[in-house]
Protein backbone atom coordinates (compact mmCIF):
# COMPACT_ATOMS: atom_id res chain seq x y z
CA UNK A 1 23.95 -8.50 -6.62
CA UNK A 2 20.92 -7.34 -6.10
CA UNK A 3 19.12 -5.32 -3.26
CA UNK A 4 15.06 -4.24 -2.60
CA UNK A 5 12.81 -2.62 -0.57
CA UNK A 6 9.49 -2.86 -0.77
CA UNK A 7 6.59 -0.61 -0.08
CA UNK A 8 3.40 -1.28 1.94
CA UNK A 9 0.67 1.25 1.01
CA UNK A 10 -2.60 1.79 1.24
CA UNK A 11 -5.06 4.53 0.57
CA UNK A 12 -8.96 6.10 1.17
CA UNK A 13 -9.80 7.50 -2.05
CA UNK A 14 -12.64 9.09 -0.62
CA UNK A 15 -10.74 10.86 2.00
CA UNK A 16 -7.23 11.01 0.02
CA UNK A 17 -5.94 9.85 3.13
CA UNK A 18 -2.89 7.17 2.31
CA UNK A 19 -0.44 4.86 4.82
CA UNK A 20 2.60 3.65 3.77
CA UNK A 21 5.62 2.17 5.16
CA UNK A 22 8.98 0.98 3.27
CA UNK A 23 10.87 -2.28 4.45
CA UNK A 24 13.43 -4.39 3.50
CA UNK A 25 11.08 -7.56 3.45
CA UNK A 26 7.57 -8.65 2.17
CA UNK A 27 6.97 -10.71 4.87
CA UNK A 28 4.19 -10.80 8.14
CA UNK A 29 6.54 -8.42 10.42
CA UNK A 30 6.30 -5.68 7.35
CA UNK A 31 2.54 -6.50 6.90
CA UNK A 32 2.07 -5.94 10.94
CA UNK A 33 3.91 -2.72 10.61
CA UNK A 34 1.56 -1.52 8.06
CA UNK A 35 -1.33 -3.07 9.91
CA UNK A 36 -0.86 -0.91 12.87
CA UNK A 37 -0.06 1.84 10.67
CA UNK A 38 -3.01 1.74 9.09
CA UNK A 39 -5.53 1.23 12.11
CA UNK A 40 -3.76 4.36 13.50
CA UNK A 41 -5.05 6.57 10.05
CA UNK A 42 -8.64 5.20 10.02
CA UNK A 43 -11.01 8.12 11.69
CA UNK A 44 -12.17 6.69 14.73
CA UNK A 45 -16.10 6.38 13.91
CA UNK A 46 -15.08 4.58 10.92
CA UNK A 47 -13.85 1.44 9.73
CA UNK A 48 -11.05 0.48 7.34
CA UNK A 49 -11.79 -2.38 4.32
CA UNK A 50 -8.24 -3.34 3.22
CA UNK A 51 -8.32 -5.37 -0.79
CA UNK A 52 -5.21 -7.71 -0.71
CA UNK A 53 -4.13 -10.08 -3.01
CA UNK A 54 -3.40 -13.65 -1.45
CA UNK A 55 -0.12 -13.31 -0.68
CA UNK A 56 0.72 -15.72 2.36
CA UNK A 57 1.91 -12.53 4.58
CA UNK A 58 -1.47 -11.27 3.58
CA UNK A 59 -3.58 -13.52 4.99
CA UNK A 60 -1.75 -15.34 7.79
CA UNK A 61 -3.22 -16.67 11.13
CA UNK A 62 -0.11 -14.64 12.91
CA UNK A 63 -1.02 -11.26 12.25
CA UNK A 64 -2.43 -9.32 14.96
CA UNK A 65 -5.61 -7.44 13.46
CA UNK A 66 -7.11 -4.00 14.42
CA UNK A 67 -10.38 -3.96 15.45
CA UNK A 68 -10.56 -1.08 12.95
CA UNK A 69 -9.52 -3.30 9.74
CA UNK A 70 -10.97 -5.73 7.91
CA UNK A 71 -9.00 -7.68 5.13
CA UNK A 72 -11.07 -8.50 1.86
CA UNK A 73 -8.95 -11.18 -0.20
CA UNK A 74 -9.28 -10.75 -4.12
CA UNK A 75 -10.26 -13.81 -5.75
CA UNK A 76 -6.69 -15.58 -6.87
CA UNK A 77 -4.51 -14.00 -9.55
CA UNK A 78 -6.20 -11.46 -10.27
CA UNK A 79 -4.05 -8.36 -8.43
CA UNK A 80 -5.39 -5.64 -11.09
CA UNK A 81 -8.48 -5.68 -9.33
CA UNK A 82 -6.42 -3.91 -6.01
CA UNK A 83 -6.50 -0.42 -6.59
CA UNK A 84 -3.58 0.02 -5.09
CA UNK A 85 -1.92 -1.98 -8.06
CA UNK A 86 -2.40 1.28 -9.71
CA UNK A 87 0.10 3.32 -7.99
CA UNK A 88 2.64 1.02 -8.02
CA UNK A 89 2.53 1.44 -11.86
CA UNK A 90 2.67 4.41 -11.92
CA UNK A 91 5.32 5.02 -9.86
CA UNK A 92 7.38 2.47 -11.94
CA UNK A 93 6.55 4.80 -14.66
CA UNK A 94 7.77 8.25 -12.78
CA UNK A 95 9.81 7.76 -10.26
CA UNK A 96 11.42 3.76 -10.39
CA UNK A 97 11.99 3.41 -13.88
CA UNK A 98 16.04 2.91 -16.02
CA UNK A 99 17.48 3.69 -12.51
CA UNK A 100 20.70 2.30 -10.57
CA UNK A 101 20.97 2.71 -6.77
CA UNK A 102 24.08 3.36 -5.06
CA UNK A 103 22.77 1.19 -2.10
CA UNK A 104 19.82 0.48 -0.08
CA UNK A 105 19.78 3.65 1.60
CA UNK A 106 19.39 5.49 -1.63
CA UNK A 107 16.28 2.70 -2.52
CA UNK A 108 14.71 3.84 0.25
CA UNK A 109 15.12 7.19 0.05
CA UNK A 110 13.63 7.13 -3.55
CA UNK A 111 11.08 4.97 -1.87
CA UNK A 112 10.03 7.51 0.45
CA UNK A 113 10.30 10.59 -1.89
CA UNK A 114 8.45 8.96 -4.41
CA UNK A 115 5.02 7.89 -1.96
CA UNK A 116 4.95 11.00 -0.55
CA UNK A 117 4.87 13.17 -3.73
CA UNK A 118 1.94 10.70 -4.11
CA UNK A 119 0.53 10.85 -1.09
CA UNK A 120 0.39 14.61 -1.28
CA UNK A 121 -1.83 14.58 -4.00
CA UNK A 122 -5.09 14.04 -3.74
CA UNK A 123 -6.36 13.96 -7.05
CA UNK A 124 -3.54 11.54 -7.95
CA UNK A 125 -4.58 9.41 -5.15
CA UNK A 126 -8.46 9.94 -6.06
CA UNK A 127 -8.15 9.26 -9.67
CA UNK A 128 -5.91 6.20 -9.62
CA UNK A 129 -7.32 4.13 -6.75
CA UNK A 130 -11.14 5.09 -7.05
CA UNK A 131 -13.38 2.05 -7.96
CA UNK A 132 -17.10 2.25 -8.37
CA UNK A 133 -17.65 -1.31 -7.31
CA UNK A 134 -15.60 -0.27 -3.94
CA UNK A 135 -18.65 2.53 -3.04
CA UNK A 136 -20.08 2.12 -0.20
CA UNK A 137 -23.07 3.72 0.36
């Protein structure tokens, strides 16, 4: 009755630089995917500090990690802390919301359309994911 996709994404809100990656499970293969995807993005005198919530595909022993990422779990339940969180709200709000999907193919297609309208944006991407705490300096 019912289908998904979900979207792995992640963003610099310093450099308004963002990776995502739609796939039909949350699950360790989708979180290598974005993994990779992600190491490829990071500037290569830099380093990437990824917030995830404790999700088991998160944080598993199986996952093959760039040398270029490192995975900061938040402390349990509390997921608003991810910035990240942020854009999946609002994209519930804009793009997601009192919607019916022919099929999957049409979910992902929204999918896609809908992160990179985002991703193009860098003040969108700025102003929702920015945290003072997450300054590094």
């Amino acid at each position: 009755q019912f289908t998904a996709a979900y979207i792995f994404g992640a963003v610099c809100p310093e450099n308004s630089k963002t990776a995502g990656l739609i796939m039909p499970k949350a699950n360790t293969e989708g979180m290598q995917h974005h993994l990779n995807i992600i190491s490829t993005t990071v500037t290569s005198s830099k380093h990437a500090l990824l917030i995830v919530d404790r999700a088991a595909w998160h944080l598993t022993e199986k996952l093959d990690m760039p040398t270029n990422i490192t995975i900061m779990p938040l402390p349990p339940y509390s997921p608003e802390l991810n910035p990240v969180e942020q854009i999946w709200q609002q994209l519930r709000r804009s793009d997601f919301s009192n919607r019916c999907f022919e099929d999957y193919d049409e979910i992902v297609s929204v999918c896609c359309q809908a992160w990179n309208k985002f991703a193009k944006c860098a003040e969108a991407v700025h102003s929702l994911c920015s945290r003072k705490w997450a300054l590094l300096e």
